[in-house]
PDB file of N, CA and C in Angstrom:
ATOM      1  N   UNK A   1      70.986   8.807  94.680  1.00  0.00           N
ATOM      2  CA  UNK A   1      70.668   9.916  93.814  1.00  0.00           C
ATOM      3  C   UNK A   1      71.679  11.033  94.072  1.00  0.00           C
ATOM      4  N   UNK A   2      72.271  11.537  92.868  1.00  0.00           N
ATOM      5  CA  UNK A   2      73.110  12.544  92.997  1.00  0.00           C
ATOM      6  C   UNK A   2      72.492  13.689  93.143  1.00  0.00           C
ATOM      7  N   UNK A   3      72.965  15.114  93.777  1.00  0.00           N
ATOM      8  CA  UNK A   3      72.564  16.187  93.143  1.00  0.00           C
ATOM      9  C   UNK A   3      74.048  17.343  93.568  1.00  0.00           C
ATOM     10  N   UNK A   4      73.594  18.279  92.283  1.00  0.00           N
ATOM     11  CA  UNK A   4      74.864  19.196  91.581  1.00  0.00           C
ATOM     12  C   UNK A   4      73.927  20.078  91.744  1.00  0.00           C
ATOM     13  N   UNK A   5      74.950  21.509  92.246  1.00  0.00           N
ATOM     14  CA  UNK A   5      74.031  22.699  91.759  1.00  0.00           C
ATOM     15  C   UNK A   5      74.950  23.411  90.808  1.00  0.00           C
ATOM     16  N   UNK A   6      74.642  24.236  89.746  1.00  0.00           N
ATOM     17  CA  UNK A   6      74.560  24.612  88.638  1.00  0.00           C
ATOM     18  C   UNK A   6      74.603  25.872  88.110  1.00  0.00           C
ATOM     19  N   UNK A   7      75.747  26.784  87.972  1.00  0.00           N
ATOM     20  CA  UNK A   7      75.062  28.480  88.093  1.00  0.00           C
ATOM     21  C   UNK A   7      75.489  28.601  86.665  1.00  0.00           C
ATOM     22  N   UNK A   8      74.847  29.752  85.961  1.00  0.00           N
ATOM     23  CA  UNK A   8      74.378  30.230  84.095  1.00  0.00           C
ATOM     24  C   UNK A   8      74.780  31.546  84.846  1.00  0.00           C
ATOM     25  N   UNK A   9      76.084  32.013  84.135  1.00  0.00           N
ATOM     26  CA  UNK A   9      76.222  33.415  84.447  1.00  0.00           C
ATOM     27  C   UNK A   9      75.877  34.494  83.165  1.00  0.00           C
ATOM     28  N   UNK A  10      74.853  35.142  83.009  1.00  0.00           N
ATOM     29  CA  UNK A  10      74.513  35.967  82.022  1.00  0.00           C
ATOM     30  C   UNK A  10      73.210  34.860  81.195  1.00  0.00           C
ATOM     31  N   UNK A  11      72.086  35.324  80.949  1.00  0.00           N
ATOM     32  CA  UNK A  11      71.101  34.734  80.598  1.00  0.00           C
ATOM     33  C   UNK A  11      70.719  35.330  79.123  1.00  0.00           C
ATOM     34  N   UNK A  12      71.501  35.730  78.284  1.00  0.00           N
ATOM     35  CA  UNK A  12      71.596  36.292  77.093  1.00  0.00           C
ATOM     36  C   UNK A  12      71.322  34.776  76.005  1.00  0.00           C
ATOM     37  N   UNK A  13      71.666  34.713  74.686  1.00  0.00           N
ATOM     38  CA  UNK A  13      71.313  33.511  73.827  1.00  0.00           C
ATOM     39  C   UNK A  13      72.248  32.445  74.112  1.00  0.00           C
ATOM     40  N   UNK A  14      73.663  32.384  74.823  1.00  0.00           N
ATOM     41  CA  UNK A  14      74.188  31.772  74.888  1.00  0.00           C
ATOM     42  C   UNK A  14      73.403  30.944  76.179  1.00  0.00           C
ATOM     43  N   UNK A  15      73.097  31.515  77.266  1.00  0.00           N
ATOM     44  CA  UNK A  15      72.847  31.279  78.554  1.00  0.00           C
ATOM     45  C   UNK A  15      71.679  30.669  78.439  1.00  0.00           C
ATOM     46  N   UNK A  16      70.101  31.029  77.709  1.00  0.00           N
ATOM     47  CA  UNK A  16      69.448  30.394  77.710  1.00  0.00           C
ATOM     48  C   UNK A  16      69.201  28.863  77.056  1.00  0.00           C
ATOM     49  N   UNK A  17      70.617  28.919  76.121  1.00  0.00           N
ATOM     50  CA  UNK A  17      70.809  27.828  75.195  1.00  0.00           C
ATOM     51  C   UNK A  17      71.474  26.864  76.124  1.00  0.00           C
ATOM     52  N   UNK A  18      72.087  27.246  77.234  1.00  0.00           N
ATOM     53  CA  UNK A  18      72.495  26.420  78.239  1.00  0.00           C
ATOM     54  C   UNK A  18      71.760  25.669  79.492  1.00  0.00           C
ATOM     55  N   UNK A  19      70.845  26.536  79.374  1.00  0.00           N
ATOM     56  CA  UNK A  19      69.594  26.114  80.446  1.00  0.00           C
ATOM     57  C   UNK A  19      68.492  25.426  79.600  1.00  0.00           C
ATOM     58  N   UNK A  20      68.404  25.607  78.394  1.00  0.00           N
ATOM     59  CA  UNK A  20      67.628  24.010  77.393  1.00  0.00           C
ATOM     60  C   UNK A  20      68.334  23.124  77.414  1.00  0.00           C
ATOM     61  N   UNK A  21      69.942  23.154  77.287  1.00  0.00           N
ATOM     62  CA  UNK A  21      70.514  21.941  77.012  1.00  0.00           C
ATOM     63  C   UNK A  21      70.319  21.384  78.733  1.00  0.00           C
ATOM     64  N   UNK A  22      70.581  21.688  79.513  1.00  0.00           N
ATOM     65  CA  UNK A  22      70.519  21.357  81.192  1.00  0.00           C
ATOM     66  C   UNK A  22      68.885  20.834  81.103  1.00  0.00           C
ATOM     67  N   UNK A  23      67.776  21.009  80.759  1.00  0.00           N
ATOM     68  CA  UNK A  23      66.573  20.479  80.850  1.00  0.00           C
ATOM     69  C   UNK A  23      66.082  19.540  80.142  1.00  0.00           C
ATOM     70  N   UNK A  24      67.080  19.271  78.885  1.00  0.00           N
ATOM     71  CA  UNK A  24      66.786  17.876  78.364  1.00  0.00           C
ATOM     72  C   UNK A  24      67.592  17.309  78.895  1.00  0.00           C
ATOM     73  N   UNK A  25      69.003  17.506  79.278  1.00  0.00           N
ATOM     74  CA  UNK A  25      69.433  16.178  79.856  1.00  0.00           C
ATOM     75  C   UNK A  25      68.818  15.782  81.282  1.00  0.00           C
ATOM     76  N   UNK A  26      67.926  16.979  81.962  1.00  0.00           N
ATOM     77  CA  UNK A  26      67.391  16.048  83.012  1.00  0.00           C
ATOM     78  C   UNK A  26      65.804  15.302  82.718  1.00  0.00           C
ATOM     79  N   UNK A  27      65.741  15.633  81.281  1.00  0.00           N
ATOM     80  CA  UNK A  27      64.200  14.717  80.935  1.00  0.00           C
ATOM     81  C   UNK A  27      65.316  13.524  80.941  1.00  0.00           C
ATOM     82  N   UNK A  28      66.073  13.330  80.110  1.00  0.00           N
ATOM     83  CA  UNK A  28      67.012  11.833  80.008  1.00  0.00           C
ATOM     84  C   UNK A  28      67.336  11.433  80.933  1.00  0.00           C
ATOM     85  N   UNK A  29      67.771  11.893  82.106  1.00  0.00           N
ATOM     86  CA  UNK A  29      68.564  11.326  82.848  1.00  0.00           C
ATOM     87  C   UNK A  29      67.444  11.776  84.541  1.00  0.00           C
ATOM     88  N   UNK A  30      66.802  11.669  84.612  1.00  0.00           N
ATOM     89  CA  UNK A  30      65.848  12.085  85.830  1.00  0.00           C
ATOM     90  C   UNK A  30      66.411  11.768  87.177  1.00  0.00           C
ATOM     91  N   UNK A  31      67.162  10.472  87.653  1.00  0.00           N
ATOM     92  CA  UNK A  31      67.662  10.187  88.462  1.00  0.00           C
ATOM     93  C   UNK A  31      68.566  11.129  89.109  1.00  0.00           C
ATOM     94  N   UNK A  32      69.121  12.058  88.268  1.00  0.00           N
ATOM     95  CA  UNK A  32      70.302  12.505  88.558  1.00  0.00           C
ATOM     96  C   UNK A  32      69.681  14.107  88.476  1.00  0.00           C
ATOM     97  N   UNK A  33      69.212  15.124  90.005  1.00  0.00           N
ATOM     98  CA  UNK A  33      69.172  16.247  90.246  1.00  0.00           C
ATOM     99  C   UNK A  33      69.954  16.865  90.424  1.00  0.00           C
ATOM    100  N   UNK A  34      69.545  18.590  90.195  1.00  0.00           N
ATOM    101  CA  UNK A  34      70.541  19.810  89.543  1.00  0.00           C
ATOM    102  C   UNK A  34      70.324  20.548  90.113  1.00  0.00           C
ATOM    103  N   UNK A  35      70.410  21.834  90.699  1.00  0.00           N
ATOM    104  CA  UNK A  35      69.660  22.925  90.941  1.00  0.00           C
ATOM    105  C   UNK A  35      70.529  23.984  90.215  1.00  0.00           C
ATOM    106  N   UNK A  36      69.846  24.577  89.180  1.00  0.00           N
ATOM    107  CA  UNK A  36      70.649  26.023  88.478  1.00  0.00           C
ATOM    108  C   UNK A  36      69.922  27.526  88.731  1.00  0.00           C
ATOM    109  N   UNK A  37      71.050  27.570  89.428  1.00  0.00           N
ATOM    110  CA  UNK A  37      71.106  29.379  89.944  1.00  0.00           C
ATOM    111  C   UNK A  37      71.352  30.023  88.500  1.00  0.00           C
ATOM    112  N   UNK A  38      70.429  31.101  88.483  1.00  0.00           N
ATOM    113  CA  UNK A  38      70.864  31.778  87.132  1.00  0.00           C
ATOM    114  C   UNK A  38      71.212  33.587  87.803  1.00  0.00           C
ATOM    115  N   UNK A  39      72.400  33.972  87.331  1.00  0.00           N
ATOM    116  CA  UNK A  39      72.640  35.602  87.586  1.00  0.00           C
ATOM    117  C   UNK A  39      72.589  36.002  86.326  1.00  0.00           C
ATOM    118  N   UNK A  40      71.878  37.303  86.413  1.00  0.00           N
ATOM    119  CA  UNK A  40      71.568  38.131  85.025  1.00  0.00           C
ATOM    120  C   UNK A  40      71.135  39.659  85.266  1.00  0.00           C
ATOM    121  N   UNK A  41      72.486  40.265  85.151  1.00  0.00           N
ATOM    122  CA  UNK A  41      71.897  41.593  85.523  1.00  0.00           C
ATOM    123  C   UNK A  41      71.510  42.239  84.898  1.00  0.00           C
ATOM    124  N   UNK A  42      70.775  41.872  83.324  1.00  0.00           N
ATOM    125  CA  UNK A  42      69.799  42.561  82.856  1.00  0.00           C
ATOM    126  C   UNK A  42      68.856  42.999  82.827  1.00  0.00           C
ATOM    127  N   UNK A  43      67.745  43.705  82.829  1.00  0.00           N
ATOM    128  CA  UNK A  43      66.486  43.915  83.089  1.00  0.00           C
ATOM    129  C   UNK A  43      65.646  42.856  82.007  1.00  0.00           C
ATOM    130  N   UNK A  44      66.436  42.987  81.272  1.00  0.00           N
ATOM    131  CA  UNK A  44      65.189  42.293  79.868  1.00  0.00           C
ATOM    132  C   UNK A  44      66.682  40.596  79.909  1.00  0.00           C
ATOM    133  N   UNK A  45      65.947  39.450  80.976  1.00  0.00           N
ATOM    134  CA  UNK A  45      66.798  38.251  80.246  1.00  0.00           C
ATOM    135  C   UNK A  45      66.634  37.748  79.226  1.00  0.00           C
ATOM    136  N   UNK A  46      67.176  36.996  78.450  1.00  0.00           N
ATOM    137  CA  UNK A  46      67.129  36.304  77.489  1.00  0.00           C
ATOM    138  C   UNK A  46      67.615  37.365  76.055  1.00  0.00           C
ATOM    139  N   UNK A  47      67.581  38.730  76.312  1.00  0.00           N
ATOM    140  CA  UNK A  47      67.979  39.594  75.213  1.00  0.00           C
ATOM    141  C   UNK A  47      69.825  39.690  75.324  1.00  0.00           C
ATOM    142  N   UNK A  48      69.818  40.006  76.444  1.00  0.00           N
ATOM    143  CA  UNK A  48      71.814  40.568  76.912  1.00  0.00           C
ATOM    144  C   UNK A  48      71.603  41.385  76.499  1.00  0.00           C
ATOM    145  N   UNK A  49      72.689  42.060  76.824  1.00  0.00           N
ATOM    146  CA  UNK A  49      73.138  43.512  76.908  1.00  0.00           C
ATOM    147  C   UNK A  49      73.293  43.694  75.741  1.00  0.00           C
ATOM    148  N   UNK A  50      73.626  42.551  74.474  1.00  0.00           N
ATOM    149  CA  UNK A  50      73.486  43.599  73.018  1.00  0.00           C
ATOM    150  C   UNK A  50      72.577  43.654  72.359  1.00  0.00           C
ATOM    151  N   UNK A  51      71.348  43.166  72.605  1.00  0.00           N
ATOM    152  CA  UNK A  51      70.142  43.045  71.912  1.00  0.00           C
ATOM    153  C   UNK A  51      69.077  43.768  73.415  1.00  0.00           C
ATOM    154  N   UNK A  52      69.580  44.777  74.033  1.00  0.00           N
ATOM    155  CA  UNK A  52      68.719  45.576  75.093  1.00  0.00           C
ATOM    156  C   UNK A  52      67.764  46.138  74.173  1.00  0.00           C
ATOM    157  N   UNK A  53      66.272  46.172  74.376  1.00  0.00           N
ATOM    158  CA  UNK A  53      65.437  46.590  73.635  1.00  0.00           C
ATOM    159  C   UNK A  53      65.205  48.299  73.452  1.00  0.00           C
ATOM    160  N   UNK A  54      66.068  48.682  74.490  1.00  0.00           N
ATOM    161  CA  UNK A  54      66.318  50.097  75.073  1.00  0.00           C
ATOM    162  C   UNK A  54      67.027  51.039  73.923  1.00  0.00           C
ATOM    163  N   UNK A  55      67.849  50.202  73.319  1.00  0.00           N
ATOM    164  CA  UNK A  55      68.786  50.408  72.057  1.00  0.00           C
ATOM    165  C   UNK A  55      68.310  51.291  71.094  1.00  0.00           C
ATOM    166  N   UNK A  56      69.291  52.323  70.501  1.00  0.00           N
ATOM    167  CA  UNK A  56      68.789  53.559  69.843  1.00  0.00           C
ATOM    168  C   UNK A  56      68.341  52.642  68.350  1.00  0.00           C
ATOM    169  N   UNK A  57      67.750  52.885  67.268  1.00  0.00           N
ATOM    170  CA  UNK A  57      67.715  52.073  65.777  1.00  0.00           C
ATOM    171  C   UNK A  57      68.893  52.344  65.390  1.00  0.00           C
ATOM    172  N   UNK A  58      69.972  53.419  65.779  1.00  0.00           N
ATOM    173  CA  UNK A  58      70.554  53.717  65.036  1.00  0.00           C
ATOM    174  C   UNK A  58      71.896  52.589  65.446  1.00  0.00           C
ATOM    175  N   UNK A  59      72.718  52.431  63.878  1.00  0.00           N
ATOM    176  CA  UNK A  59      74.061  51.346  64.126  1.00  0.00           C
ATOM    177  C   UNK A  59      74.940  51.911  64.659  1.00  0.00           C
TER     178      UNK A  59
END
């Protein structure tokens, strides 16, 4: 059994779209363990820094 560890730098739409694709391939492939470190120095993950909910309405 292999195992890889795995780091997602920034957890914004790109990042979380990377950590679904990383969890189906380990439903497919189970044999083969991962461990993914995620860094995200946002307060709010999964938004990033351009969709901060903090954000004035104005453009």
């Amino acid at each position: 059994m292999s195992e890889t560890e795995i780091a997602i730098i920034g957890c914004g739409p790109k990042g979380l779209y990377a950590l679904d694709s990383l969890c189906e391939a380990a439903r497919r492939s189970p044999r083969h363990r991962f461990t993914v470190h995620i860094f995200e120095p946002s307060a709010h993950p999964g938004a990033g820094p351009i969709y901060d909910p903090r954000q004035s309405e104005c453009c």
